[in-house]
N, C-alpha and C. Protein backbone atom coordinates (compact mmCIF):
# COMPACT_ATOMS: atom_id res chain seq x y z
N UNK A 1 6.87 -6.48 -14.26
CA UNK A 1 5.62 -6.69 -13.54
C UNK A 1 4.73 -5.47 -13.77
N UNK A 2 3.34 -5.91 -14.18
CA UNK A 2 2.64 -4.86 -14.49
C UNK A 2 2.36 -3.58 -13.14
N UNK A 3 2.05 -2.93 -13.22
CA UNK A 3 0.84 -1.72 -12.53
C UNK A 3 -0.22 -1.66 -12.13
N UNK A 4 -1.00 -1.95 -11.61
CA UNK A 4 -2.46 -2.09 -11.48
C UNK A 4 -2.72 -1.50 -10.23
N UNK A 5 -3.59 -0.13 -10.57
CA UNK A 5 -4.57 0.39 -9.91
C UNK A 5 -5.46 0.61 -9.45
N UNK A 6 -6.22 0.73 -8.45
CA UNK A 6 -7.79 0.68 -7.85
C UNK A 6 -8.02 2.07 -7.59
N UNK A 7 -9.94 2.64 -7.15
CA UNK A 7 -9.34 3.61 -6.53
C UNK A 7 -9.92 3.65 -4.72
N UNK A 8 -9.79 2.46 -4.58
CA UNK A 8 -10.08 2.12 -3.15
C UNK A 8 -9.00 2.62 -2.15
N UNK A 9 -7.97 3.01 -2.69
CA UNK A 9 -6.37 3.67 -1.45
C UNK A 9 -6.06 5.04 -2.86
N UNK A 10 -5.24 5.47 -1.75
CA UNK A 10 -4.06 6.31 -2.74
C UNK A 10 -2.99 5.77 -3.55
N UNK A 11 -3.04 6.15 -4.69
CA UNK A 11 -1.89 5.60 -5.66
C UNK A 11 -0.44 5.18 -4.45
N UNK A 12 -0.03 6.47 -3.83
CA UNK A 12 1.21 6.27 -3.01
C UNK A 12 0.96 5.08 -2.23
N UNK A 13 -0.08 5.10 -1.64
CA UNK A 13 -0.13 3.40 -0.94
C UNK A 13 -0.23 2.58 -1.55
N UNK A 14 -0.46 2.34 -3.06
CA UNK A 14 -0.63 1.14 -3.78
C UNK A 14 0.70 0.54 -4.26
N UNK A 15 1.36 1.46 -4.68
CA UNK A 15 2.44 1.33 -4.74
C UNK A 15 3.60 0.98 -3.51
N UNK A 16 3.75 1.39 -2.93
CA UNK A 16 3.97 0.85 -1.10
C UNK A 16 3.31 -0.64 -1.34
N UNK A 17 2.64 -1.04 -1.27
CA UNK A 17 1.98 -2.53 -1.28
C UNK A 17 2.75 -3.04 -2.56
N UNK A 18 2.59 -2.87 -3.59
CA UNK A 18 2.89 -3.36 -4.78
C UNK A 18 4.94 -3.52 -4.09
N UNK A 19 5.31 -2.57 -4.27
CA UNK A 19 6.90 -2.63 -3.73
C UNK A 19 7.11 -3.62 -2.57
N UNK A 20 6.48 -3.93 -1.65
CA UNK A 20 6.29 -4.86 -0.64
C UNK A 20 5.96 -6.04 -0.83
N UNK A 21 5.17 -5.85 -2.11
CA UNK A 21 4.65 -7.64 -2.26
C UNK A 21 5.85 -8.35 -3.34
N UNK A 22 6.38 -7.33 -4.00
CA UNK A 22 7.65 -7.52 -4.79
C UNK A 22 8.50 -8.22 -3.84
N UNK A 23 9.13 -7.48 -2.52
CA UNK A 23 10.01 -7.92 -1.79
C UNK A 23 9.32 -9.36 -1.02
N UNK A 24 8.00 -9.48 -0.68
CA UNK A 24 7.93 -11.15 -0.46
C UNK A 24 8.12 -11.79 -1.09
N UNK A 25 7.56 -11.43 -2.26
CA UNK A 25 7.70 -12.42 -3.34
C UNK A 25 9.40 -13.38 -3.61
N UNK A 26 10.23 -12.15 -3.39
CA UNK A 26 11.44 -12.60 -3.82
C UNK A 26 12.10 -11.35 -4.99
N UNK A 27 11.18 -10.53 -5.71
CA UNK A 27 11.97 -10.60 -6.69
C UNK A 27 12.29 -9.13 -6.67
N UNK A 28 12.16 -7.84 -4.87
CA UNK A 28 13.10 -7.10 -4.81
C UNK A 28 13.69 -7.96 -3.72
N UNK A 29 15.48 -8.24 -3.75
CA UNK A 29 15.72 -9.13 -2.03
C UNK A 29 16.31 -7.97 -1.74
N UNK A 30 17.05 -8.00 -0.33
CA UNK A 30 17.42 -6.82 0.50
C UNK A 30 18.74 -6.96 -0.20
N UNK A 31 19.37 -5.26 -0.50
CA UNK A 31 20.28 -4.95 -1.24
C UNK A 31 20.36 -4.66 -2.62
N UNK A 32 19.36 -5.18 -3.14
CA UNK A 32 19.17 -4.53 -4.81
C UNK A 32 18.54 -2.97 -4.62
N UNK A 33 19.31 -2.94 -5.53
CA UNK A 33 18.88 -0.99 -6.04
C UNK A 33 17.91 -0.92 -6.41
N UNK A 34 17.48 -0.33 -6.35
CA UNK A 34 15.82 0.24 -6.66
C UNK A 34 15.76 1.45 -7.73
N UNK A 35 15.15 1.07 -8.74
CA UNK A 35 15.34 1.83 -9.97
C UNK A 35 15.35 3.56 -9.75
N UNK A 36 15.55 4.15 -10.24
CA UNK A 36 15.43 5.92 -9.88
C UNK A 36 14.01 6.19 -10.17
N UNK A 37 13.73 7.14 -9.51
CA UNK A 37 12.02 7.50 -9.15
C UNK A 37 11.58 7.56 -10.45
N UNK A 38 12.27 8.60 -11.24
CA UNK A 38 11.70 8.69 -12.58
C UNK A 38 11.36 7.59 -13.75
N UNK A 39 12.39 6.68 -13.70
CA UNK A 39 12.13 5.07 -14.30
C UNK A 39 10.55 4.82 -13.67
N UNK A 40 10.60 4.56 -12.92
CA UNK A 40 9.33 3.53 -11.88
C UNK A 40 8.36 4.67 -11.94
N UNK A 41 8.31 6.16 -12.14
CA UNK A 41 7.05 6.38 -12.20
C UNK A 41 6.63 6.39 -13.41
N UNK A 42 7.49 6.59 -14.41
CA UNK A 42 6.91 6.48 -16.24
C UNK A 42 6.19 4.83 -15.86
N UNK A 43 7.49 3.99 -15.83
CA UNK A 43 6.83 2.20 -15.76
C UNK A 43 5.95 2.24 -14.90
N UNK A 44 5.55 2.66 -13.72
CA UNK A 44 4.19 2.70 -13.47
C UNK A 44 2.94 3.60 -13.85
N UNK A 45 3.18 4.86 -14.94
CA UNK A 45 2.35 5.63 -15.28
C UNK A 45 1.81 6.70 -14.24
N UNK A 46 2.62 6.86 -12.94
CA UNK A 46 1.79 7.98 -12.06
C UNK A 46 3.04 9.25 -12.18
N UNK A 47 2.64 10.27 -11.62
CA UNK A 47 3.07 11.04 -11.35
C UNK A 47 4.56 11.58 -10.50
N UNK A 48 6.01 11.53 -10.87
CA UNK A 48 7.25 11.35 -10.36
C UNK A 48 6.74 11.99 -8.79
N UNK A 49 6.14 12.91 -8.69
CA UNK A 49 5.73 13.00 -6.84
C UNK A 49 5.59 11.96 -6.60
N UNK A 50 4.34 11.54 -7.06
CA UNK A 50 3.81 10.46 -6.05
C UNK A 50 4.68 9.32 -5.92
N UNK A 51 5.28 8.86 -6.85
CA UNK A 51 6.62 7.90 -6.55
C UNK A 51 7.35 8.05 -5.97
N UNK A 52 7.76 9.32 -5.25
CA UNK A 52 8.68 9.83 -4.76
C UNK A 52 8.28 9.79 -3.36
N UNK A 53 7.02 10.30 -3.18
CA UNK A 53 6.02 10.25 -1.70
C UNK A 53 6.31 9.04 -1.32
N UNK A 54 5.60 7.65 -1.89
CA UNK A 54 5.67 5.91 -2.24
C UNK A 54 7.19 5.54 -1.27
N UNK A 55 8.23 6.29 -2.15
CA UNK A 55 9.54 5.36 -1.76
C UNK A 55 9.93 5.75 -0.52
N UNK A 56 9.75 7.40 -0.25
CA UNK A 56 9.95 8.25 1.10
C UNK A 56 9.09 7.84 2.20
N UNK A 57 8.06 6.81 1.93
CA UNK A 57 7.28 6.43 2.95
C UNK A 57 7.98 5.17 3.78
N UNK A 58 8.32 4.35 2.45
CA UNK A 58 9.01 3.19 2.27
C UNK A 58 10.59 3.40 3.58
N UNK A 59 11.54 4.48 2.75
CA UNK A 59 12.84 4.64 3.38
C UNK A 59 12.17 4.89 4.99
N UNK A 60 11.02 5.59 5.83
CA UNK A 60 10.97 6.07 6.52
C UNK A 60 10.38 5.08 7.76
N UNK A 61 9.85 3.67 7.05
CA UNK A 61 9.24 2.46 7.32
C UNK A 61 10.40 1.66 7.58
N UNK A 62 11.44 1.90 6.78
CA UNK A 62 12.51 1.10 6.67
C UNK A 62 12.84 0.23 5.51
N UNK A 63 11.93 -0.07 4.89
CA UNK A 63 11.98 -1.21 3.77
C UNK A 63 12.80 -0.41 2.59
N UNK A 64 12.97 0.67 2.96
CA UNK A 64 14.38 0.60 1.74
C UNK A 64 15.45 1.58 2.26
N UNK A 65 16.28 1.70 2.35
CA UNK A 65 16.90 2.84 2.23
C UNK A 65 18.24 4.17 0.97
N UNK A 66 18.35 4.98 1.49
CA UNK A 66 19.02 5.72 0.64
C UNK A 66 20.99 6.01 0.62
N UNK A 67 21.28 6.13 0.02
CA UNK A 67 22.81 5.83 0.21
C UNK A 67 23.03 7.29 -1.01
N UNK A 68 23.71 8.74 -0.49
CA UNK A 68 23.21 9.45 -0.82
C UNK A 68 23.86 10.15 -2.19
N UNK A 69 24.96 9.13 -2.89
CA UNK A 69 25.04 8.86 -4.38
C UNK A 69 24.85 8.14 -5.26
N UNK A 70 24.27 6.66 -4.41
CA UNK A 70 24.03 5.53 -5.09
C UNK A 70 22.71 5.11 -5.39
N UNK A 71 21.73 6.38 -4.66
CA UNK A 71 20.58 5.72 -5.07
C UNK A 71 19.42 4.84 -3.72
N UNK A 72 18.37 4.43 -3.91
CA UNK A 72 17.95 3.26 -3.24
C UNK A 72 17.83 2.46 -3.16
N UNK A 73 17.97 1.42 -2.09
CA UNK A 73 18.53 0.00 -1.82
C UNK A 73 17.30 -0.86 -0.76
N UNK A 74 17.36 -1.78 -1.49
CA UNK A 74 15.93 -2.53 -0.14
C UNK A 74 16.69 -3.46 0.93
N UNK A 75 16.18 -2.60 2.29
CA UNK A 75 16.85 -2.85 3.55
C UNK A 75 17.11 -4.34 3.90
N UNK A 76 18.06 -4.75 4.36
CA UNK A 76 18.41 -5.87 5.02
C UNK A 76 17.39 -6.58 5.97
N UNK A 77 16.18 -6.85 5.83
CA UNK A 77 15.03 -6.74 6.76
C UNK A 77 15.09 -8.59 7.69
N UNK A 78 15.92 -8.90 8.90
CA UNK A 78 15.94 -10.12 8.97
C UNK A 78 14.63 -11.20 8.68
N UNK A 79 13.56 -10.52 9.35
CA UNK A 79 12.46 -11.54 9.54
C UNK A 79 11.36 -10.55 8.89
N UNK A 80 11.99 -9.21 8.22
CA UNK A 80 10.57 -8.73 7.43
C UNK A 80 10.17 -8.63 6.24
N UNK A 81 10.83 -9.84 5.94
CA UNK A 81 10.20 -10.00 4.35
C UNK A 81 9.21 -11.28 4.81
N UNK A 82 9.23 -12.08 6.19
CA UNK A 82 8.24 -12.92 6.21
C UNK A 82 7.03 -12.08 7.09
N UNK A 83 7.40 -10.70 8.26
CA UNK A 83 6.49 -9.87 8.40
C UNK A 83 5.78 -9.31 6.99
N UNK A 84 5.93 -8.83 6.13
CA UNK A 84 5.14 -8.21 5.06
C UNK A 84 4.55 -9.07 4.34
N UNK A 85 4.71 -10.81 4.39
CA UNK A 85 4.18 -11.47 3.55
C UNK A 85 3.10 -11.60 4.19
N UNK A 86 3.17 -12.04 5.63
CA UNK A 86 2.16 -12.11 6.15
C UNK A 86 1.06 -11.05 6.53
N UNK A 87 1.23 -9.84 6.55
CA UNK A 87 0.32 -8.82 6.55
C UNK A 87 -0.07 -8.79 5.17
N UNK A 88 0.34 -9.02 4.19
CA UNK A 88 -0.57 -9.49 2.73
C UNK A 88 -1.60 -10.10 2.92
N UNK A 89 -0.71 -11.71 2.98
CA UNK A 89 -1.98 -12.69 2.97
C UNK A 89 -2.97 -12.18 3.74
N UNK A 90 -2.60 -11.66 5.28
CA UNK A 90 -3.79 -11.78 5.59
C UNK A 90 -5.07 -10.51 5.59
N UNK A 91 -4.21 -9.31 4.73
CA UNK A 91 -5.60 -8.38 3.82
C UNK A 91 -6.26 -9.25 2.78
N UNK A 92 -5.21 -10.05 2.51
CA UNK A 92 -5.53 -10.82 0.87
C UNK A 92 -7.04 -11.90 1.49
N UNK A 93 -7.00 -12.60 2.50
CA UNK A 93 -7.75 -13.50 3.41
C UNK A 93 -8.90 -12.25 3.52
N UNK A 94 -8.55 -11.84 4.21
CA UNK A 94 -9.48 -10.56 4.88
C UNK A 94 -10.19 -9.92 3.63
N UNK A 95 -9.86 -9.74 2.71
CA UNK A 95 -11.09 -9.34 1.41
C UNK A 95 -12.02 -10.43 1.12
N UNK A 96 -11.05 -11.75 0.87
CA UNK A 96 -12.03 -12.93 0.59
C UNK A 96 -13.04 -13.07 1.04
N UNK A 97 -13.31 -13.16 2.78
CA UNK A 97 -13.69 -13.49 3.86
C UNK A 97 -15.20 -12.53 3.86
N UNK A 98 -14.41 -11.47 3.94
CA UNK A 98 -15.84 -10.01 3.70
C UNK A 98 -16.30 -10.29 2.59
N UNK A 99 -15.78 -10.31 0.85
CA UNK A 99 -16.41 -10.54 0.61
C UNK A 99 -17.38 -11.69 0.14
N UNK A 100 -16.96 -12.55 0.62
CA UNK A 100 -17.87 -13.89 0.94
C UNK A 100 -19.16 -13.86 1.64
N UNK A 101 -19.05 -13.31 2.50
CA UNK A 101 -19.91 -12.88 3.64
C UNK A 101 -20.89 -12.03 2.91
N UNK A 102 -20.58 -11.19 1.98
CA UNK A 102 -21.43 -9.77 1.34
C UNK A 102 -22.14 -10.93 0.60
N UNK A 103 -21.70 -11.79 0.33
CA UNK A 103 -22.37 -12.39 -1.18
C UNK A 103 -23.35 -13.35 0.22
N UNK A 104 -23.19 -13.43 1.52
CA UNK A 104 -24.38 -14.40 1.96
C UNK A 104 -23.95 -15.32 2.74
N UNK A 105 -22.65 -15.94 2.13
CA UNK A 105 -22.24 -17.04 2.38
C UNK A 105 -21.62 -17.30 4.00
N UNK A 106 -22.06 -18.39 4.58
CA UNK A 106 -21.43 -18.76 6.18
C UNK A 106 -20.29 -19.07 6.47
N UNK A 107 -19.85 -19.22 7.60
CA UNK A 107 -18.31 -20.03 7.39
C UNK A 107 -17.82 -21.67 6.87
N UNK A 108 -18.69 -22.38 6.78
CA UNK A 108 -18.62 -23.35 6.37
C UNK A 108 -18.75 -23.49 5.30
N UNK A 109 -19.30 -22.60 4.15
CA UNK A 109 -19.73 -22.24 2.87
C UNK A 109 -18.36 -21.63 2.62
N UNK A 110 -18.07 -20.49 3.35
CA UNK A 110 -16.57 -19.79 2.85
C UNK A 110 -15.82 -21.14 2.61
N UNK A 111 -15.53 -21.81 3.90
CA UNK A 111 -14.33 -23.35 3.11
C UNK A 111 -14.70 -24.31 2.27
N UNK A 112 -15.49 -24.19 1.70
CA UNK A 112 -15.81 -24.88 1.08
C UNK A 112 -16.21 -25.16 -0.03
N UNK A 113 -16.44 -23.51 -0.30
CA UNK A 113 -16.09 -23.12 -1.88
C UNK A 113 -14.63 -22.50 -2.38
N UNK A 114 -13.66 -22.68 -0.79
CA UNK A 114 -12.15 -22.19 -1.09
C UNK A 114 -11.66 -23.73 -1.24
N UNK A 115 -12.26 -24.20 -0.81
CA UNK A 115 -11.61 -25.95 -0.83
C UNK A 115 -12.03 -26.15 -2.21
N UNK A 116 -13.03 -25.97 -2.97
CA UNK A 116 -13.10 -26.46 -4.47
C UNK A 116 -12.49 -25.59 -5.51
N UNK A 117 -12.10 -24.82 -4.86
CA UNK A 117 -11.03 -23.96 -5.83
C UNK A 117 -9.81 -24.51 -5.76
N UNK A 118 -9.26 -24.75 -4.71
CA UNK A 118 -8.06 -24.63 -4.17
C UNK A 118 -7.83 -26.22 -5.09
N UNK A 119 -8.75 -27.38 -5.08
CA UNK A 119 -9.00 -28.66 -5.66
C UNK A 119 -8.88 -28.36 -7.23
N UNK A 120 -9.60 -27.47 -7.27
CA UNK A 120 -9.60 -27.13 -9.28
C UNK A 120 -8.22 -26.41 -9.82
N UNK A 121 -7.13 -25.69 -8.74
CA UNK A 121 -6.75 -24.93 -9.57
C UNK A 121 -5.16 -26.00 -9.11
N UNK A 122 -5.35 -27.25 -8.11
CA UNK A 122 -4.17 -28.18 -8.20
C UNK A 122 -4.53 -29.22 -8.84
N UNK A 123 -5.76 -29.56 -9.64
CA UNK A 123 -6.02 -30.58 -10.59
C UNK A 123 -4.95 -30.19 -12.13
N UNK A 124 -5.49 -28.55 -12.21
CA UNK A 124 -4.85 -28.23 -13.19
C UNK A 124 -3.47 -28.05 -13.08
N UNK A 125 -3.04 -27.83 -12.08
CA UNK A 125 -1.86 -27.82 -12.29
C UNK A 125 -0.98 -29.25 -12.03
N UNK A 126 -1.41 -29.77 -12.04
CA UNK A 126 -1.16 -31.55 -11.89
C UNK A 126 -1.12 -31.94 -13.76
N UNK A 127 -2.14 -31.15 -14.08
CA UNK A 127 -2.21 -31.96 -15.72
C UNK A 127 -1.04 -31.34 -16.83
């Protein structure tokens, strides 16, 4: 999975998000190892601190922890891999929304140009 940076946050928080949206997604689950800092900061291109800051934020949040020859491991989280999905979506909602609004548009305009998307992009995937 690629990297992708903005410079709207700090790298360390992007990464924090990026590692989090991994674990909704499915594809860190609780108990896989988590590559060594130095892997993941070359594959992400930042700086081994700041990866290091990233995961130490992470262990201290809980979403991963350390086992202190084996490395890091993503926590057993019962119901917080559906807590973190949902604080996604709803920044992910929450950008849309603003910027919908910047561009003019009302609330009835917001659904309704999400409804013809949402229509175009299950047409295509129907074909």
């Amino acid at each position: 999975m690629a990297w992708k940076f903005h410079n709207n946050a700090p790298i360390y928080v992007q990464i924090m998000e990026e590692i989090k949206l991994r674990i909704a997604k499915g594809v860190l689950k609780p108990g896989d190892k988590v590559p060594p800092v130095r892997d993941l900061a070359i594959n992400a291109g930042v700086n081994p601190n700041t990866m290091q800051k990233a995961l130490s934020e992470l262990e201290r949040e809980g979403v991963l922890y350390s086992e202190r020859t084996a490395g890091r491991f993503v926590s057993e989280i019962n119901d917080g891999e559906n807590k973190m999905r949902e604080g996604i979506s709803l920044r992910l909602m929450d950008a849309y929304v603003n910027g919908m609004r910047d561009l003019g548009y009302n609330e009835k305009e917001i659904i309704s140009e999400l409804e013809k998307y949402l229509n175009s992009i299950f047409e295509m995937e129907g074909k």
